[in-house]
Protein backbone atom coordinates (compact mmCIF):
# COMPACT_ATOMS: atom_id res chain seq x y z
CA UNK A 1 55.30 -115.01 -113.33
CA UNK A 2 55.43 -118.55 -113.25
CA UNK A 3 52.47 -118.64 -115.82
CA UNK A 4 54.45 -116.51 -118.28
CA UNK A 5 57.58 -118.63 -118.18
CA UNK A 6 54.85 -121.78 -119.04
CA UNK A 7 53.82 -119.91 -121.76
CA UNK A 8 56.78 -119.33 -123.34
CA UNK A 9 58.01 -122.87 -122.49
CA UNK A 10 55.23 -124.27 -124.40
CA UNK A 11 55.10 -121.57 -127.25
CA UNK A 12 59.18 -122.72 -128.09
CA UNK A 13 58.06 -126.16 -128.22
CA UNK A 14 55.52 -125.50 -130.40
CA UNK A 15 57.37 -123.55 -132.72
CA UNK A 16 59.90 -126.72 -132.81
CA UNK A 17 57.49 -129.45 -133.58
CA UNK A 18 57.12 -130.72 -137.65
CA UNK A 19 54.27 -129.64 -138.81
CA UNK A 20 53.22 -132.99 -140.00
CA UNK A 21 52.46 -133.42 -135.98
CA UNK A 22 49.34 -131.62 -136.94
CA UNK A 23 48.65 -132.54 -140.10
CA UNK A 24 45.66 -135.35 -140.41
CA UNK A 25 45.72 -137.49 -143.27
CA UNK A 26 41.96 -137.56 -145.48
CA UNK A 27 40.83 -139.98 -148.16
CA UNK A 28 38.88 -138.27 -150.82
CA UNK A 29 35.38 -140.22 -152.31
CA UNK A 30 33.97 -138.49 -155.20
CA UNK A 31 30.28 -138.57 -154.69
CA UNK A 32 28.88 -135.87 -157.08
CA UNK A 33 30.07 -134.29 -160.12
CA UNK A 34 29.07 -130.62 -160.13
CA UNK A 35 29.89 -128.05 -157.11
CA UNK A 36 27.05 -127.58 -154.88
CA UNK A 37 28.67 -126.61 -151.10
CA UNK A 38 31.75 -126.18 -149.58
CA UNK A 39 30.17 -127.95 -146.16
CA UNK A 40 29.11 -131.40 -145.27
CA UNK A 41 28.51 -133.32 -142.26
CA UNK A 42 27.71 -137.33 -141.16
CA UNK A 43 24.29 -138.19 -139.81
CA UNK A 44 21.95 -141.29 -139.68
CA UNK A 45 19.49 -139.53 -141.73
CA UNK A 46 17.10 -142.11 -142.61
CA UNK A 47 17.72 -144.11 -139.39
CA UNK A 48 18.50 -147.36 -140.34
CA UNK A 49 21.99 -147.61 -138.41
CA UNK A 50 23.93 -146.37 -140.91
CA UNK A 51 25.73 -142.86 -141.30
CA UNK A 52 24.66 -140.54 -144.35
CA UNK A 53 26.14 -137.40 -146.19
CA UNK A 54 24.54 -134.48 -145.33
CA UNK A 55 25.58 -131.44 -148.03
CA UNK A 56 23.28 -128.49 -148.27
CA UNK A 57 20.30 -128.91 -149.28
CA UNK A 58 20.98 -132.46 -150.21
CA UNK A 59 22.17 -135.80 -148.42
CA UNK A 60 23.69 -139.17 -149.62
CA UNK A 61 21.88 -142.52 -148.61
CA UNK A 62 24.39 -144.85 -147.47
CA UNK A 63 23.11 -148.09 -150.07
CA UNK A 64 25.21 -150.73 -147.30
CA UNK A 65 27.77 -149.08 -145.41
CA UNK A 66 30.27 -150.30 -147.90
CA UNK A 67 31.82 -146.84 -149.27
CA UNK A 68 32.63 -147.95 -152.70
CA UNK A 69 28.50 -148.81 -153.43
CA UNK A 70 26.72 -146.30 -155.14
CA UNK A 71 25.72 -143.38 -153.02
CA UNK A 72 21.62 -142.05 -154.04
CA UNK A 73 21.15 -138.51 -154.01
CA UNK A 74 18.15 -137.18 -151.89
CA UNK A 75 16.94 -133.80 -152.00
CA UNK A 76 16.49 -132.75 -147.90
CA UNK A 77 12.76 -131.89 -148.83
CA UNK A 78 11.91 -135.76 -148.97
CA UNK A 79 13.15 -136.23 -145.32
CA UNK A 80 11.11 -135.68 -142.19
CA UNK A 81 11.94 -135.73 -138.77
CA UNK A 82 10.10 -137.75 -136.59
């Protein structure tokens, strides 16, 4: 019982919060001009400390780890793990 009334306790506060409590604020970089995947990810793909773009079959070489540099396109083909 008492698990039921916690439920519902936290259910009404839930449905009182501003949705703007969950919303999460993104900036937006344009890196390619053509559609090519609706996924991406971060990873240090060419290990040298710092974090790459990672889109399908592609990924984004990060020139100095200052985002407004030009970004070189790799295809994931010229990568290998070692």
């Amino acid at each position: 019982m008492n698990y039921l009334l916690s439920l519902l306790k936290n259910l009404i506060i839930l449905l009182f919060l501003p949705l703007s409590v969950f919303a999460q604020e993104f900036k937006k970089y344009h890196i390619w001009d053509e559609f090519y995947t609706e996924g991406s990810t971060i990873a240090d793909v060419n290990k040298d400390g710092k974090l790459d773009i990672i889109a399908g079959a592609r990924w984004f070489e990060n020139p100095d780890g200052n985002r407004t540099n030009i970004w070189s396109t790799k295809s994931s083909t010229t990568t290998r793990a070692t």
